[in-house]
N, C-alpha and C. Protein backbone atom coordinates (compact mmCIF):
# COMPACT_ATOMS: atom_id res chain seq x y z
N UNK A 1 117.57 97.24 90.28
CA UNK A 1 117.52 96.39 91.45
C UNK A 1 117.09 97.18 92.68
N UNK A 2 117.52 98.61 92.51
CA UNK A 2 117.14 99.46 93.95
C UNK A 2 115.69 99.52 94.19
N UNK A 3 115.39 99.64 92.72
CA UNK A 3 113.74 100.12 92.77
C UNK A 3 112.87 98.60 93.24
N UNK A 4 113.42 97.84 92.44
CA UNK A 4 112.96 96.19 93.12
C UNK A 4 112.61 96.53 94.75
N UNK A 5 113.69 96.64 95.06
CA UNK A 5 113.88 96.13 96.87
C UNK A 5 113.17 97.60 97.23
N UNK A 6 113.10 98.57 96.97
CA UNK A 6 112.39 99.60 97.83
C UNK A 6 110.46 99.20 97.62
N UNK A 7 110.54 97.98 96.42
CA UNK A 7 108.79 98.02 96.16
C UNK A 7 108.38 97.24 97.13
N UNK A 8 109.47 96.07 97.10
CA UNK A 8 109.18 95.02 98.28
C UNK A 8 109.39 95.52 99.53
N UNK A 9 110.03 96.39 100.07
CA UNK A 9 110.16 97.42 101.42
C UNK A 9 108.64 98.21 101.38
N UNK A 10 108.66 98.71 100.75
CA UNK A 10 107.29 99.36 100.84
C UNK A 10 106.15 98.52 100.97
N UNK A 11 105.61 97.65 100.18
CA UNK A 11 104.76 96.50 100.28
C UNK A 11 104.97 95.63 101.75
N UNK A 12 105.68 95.13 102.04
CA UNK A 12 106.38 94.77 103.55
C UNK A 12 105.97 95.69 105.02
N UNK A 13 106.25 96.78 104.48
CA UNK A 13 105.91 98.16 105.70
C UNK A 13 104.43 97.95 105.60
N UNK A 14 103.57 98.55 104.37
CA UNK A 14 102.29 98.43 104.38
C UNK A 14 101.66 97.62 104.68
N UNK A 15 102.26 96.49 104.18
CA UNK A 15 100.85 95.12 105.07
C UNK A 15 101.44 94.39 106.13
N UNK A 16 102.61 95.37 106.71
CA UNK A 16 102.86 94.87 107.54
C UNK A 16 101.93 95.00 109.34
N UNK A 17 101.18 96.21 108.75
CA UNK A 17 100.37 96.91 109.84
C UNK A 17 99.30 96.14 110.12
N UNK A 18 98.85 95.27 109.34
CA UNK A 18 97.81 94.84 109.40
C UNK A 18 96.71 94.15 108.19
N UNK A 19 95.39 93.61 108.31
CA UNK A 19 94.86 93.69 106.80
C UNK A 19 93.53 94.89 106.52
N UNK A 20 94.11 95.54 105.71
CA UNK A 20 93.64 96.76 105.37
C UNK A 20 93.19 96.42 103.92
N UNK A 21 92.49 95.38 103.67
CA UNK A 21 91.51 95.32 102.34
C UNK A 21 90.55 95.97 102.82
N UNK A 22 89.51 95.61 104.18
CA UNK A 22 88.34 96.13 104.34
C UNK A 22 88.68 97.65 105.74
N UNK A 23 88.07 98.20 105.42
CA UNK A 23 87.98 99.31 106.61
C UNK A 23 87.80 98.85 107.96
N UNK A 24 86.40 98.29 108.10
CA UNK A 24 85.98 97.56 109.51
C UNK A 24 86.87 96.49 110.31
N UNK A 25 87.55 96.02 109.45
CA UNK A 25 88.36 94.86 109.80
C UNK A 25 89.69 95.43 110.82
N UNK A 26 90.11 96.88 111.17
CA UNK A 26 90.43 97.45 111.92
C UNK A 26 89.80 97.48 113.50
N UNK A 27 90.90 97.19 114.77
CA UNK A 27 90.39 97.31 115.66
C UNK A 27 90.88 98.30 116.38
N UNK A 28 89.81 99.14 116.97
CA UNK A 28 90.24 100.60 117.24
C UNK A 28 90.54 100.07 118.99
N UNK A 29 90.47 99.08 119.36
CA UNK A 29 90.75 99.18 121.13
C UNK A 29 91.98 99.11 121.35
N UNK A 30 92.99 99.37 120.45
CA UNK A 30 94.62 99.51 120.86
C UNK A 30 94.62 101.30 121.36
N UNK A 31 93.79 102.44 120.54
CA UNK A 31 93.92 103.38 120.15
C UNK A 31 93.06 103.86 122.04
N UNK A 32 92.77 103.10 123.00
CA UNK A 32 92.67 103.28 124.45
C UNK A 32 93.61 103.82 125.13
N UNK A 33 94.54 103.38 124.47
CA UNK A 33 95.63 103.73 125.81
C UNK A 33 96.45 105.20 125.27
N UNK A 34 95.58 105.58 124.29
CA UNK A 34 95.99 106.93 123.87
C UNK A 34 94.59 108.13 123.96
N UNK A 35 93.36 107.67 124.11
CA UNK A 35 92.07 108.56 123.77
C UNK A 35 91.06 107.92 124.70
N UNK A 36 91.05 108.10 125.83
CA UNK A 36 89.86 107.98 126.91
C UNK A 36 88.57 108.09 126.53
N UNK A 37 88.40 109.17 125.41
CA UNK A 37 87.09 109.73 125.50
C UNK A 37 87.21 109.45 123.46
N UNK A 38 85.80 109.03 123.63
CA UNK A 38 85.53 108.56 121.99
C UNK A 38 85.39 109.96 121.36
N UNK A 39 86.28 109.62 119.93
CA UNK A 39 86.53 110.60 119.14
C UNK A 39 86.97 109.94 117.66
N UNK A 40 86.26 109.82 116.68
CA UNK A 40 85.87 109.22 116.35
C UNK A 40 87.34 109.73 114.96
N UNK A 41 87.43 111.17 114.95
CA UNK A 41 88.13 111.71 113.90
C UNK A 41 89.54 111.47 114.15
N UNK A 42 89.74 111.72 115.46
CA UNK A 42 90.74 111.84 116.22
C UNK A 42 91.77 110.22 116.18
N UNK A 43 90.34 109.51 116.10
CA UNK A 43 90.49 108.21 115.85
C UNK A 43 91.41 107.51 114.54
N UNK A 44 90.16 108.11 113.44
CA UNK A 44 90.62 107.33 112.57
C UNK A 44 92.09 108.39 112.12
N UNK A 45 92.24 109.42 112.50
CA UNK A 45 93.94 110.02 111.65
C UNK A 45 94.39 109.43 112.39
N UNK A 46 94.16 109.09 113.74
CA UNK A 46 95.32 108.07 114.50
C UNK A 46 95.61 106.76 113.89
N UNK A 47 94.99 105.97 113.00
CA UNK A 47 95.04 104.99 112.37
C UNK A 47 95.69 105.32 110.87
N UNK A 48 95.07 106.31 110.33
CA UNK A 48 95.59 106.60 109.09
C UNK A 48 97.46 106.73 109.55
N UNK A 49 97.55 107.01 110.46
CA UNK A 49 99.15 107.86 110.82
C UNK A 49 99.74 106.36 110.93
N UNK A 50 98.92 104.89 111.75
CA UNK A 50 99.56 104.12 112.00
C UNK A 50 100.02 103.22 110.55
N UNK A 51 98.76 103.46 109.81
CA UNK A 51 99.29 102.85 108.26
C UNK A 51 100.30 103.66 107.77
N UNK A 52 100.74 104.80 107.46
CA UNK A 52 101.65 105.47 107.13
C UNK A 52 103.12 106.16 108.22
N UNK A 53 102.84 105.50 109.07
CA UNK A 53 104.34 105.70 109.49
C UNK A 53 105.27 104.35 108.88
N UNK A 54 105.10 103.70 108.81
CA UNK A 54 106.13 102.77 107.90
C UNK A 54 106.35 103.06 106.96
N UNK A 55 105.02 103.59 105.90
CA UNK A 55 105.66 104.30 104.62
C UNK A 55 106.72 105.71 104.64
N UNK A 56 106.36 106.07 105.74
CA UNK A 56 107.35 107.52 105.57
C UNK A 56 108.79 106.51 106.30
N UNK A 57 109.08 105.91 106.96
CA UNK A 57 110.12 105.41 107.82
C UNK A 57 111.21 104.43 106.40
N UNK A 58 110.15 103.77 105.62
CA UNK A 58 110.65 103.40 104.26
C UNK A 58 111.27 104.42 103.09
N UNK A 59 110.19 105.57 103.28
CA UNK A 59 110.82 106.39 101.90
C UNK A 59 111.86 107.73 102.60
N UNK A 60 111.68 107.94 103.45
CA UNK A 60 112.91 108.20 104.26
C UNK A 60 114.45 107.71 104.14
N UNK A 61 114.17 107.14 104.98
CA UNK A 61 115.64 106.16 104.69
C UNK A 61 115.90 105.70 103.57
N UNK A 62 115.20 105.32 102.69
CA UNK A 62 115.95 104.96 101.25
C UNK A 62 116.34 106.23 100.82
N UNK A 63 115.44 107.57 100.83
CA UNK A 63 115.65 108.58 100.31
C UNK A 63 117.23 109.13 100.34
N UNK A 64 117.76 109.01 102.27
CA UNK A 64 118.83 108.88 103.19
C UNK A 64 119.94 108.50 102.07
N UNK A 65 119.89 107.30 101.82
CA UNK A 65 120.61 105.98 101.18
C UNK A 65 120.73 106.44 100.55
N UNK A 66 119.95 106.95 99.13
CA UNK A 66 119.94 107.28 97.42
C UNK A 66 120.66 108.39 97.58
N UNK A 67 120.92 109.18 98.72
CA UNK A 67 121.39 111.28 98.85
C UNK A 67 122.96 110.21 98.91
N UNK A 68 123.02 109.39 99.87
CA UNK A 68 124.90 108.88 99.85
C UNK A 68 125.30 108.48 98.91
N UNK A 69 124.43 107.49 98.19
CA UNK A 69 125.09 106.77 96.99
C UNK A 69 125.50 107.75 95.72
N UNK A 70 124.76 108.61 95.54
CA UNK A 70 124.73 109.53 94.67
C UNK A 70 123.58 109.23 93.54
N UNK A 71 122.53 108.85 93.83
CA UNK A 71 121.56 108.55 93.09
C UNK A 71 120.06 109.36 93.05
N UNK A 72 120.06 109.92 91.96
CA UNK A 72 118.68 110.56 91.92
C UNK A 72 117.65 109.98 92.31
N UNK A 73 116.90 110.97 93.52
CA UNK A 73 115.57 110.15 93.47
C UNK A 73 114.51 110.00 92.04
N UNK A 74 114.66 111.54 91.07
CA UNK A 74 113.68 111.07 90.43
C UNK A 74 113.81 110.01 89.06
N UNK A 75 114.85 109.40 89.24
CA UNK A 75 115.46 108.56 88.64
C UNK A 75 114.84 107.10 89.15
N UNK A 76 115.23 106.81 90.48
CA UNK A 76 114.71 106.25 91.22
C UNK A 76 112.96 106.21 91.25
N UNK A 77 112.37 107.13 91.31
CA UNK A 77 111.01 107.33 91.18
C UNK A 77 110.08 106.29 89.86
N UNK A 78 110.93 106.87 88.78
CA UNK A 78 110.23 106.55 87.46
C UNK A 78 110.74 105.10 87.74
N UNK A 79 111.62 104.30 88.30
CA UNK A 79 111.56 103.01 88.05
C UNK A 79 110.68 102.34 88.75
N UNK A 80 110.64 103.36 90.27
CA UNK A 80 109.42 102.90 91.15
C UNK A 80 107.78 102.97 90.09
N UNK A 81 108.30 103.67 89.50
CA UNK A 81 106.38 103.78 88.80
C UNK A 81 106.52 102.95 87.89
N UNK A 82 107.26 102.35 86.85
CA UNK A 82 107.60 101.51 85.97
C UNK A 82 107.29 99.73 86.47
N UNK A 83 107.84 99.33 87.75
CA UNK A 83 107.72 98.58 88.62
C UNK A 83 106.15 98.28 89.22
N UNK A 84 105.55 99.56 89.94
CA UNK A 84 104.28 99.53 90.09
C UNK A 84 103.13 99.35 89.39
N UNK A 85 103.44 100.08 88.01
CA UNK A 85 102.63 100.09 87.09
C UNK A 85 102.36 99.05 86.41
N UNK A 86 103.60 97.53 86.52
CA UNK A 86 103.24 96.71 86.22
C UNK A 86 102.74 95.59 86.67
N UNK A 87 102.70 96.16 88.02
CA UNK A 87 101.98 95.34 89.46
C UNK A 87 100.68 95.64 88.83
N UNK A 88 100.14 97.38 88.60
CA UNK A 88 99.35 97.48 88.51
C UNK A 88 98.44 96.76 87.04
N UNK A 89 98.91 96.75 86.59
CA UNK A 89 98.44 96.05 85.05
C UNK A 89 97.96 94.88 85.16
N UNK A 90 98.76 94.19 85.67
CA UNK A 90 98.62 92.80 86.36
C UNK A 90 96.88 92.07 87.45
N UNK A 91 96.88 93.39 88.26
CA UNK A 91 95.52 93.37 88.84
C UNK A 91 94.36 94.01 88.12
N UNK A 92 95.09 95.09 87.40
CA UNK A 92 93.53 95.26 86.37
C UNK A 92 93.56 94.07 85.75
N UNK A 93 94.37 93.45 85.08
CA UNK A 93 93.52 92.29 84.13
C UNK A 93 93.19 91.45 85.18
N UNK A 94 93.26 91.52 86.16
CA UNK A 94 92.53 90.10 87.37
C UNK A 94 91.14 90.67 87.87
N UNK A 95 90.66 91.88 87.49
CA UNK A 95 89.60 92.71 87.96
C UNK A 95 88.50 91.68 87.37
N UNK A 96 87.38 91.26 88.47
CA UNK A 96 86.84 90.26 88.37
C UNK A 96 84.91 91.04 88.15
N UNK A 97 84.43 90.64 87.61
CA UNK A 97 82.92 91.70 87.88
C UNK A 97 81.65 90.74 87.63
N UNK A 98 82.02 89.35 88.00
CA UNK A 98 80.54 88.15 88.51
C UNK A 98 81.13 87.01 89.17
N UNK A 99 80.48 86.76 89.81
CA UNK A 99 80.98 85.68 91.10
C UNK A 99 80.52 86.11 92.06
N UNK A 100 81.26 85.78 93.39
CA UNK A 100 80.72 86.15 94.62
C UNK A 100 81.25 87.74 94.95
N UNK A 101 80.23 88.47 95.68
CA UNK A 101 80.65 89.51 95.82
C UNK A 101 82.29 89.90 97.25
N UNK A 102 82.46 88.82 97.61
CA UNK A 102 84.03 89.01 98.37
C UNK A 102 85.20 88.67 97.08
N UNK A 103 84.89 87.67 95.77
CA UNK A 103 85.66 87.82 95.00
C UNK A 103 85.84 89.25 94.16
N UNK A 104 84.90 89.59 94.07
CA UNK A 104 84.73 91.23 93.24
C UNK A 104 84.90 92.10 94.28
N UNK A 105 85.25 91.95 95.26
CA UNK A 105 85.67 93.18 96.08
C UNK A 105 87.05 92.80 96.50
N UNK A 106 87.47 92.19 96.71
CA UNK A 106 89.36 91.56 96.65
C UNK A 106 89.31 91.98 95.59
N UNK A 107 89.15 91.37 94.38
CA UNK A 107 89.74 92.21 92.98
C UNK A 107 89.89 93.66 93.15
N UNK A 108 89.12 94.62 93.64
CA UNK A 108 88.98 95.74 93.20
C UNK A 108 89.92 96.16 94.34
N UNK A 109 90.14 94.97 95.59
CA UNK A 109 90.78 96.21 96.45
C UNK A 109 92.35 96.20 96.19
N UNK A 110 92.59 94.97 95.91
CA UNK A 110 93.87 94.91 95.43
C UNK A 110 94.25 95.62 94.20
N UNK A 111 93.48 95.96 93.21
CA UNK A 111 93.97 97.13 91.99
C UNK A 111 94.09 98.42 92.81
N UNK A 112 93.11 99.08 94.08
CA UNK A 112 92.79 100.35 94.54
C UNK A 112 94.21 100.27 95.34
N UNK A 113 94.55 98.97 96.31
CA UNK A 113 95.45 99.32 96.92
C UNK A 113 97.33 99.70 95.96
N UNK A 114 97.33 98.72 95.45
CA UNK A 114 98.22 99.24 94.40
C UNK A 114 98.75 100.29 93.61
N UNK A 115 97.35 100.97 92.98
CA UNK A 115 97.10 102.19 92.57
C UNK A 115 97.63 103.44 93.66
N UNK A 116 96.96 103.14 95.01
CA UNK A 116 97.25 104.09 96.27
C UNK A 116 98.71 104.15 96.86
N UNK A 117 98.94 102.48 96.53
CA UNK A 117 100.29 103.21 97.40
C UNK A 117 101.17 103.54 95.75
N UNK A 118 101.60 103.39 94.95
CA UNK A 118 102.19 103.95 93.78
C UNK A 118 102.28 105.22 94.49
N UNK A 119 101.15 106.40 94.40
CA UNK A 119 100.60 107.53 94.40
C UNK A 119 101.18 107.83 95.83
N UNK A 120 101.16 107.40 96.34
CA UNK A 120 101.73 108.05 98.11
C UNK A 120 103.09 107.78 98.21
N UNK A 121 103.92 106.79 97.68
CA UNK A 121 105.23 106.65 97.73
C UNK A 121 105.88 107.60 96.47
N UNK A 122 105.04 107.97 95.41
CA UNK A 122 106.06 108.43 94.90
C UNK A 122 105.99 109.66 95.13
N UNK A 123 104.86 110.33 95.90
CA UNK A 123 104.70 111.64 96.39
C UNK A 123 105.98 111.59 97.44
N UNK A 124 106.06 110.94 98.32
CA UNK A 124 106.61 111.31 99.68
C UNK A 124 108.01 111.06 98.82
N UNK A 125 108.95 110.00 97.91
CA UNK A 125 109.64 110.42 97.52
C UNK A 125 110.27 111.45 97.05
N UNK A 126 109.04 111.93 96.07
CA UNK A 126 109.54 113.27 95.70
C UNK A 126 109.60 114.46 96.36
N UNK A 127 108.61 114.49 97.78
CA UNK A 127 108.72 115.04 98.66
C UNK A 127 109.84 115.32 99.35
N UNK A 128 110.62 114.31 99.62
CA UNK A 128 111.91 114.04 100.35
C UNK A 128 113.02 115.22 99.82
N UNK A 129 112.83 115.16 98.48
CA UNK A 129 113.76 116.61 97.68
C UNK A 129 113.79 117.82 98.70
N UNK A 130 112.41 118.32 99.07
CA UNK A 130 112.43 119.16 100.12
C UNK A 130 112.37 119.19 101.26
N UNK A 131 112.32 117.78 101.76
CA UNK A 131 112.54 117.92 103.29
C UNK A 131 114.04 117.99 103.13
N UNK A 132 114.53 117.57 102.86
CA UNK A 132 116.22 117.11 103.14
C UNK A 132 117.20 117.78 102.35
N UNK A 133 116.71 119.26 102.45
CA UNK A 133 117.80 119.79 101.41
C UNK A 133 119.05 120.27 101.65
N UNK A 134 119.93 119.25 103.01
CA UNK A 134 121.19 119.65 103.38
C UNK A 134 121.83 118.42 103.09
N UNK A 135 122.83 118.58 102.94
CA UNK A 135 123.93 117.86 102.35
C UNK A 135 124.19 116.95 103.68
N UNK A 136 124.27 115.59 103.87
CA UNK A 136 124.96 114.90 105.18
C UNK A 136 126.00 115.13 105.65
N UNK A 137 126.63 115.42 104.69
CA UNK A 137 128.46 115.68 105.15
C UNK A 137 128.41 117.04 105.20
N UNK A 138 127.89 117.94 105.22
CA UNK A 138 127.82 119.23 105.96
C UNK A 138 127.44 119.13 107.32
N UNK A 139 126.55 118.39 107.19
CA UNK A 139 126.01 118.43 108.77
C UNK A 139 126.68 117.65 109.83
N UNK A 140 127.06 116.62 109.29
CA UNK A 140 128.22 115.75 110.53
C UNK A 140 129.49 116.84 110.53
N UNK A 141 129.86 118.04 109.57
CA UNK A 141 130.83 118.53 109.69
C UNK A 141 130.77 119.82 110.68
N UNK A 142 129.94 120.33 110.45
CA UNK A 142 129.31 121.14 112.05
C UNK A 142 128.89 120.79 113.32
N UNK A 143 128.06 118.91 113.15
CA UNK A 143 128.04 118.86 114.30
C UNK A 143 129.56 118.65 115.14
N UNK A 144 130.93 118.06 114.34
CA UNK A 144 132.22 117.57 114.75
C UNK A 144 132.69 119.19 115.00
N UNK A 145 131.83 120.42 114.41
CA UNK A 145 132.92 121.43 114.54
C UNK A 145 132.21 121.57 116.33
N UNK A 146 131.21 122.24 116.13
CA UNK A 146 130.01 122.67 117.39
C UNK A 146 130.65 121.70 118.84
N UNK A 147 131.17 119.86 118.69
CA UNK A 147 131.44 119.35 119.73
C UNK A 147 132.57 119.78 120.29
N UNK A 148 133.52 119.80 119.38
CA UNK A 148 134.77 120.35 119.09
C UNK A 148 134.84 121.92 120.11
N UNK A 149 134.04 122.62 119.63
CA UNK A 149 134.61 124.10 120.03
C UNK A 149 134.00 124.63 120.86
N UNK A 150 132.97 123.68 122.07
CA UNK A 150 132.27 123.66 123.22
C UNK A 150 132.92 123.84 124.54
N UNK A 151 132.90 124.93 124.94
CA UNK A 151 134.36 125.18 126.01
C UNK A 151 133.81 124.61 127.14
N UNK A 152 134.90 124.31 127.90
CA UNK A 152 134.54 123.95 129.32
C UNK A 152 134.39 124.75 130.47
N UNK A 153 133.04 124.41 131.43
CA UNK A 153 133.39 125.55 132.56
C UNK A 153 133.96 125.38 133.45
């Protein structure tokens, strides 16, 4: 059930940014009130960062969640790929190749997008192993010692 709700969290975050089937379909005049002067690279990682800060803000915090509950991420992982993989199965057999060419390019983007995020969530999951390699209850226990033993002047 965890892995359920983190696919639909993830899927949710991602299109939540926007529609990112086509590239162009992005409008870069929000990215003004950060870059005066056209820059084109500067640009698009600023966009790439805006599609993926929800994914890291998602596999984060669940990551958070799974360290309290006592649950392995890579436990967690393989159900996430088990889950995906059958998303993904699902759009290969919908992979369409005569008709109109916006039907054959929805087909393909929806297998690519699927495929992509699988591959980036379960990286940054497994990633998470090494960002976060302190225990929570160590750390609320130093910060309570550190407030604690802060003398007064």
């Amino acid at each position: 059930l965890q892995g359920l709700i983190l696919v639909i969290l993830i899927k949710a975050a991602f299109f939540g940014t926007g529609n990112i089937a086509s590239l162009n379909s992005f409008n870069p005049s929000f990215l003004r009130c950060f870059i005066s002067v056209f820059s084109p690279f500067t640009m698009t990682a600023m966009l790439i960062f805006k599609i993926l800060l929800p994914l890291l803000g998602v596999t984060f915090t669940y990551s958070v969640i799974a360290r309290l509950k006592k649950i392995l991420i890579a436990k967690l992982s393989m159900v996430l790929l088990i889950i995906s993989d059958t998303m993904a199965l699902v759009f290969f057999f919908r992979l369409v190749d005569e008709g109109s060419w916006m039907d054959i390019g929805s087909s393909i983007s929806h297998y690519s997008v699927c495929m992509l995020l699988t591959v980036i969530v379960y990286t940054l999951l497994n990633f998470t192993e090494y960002l976060l390699p302190l225990s929570l209850s160590k750390v609320a226990r130093k910060e309570r010692m550190t407030v604690q033993c802060i003398p007064w002047p």
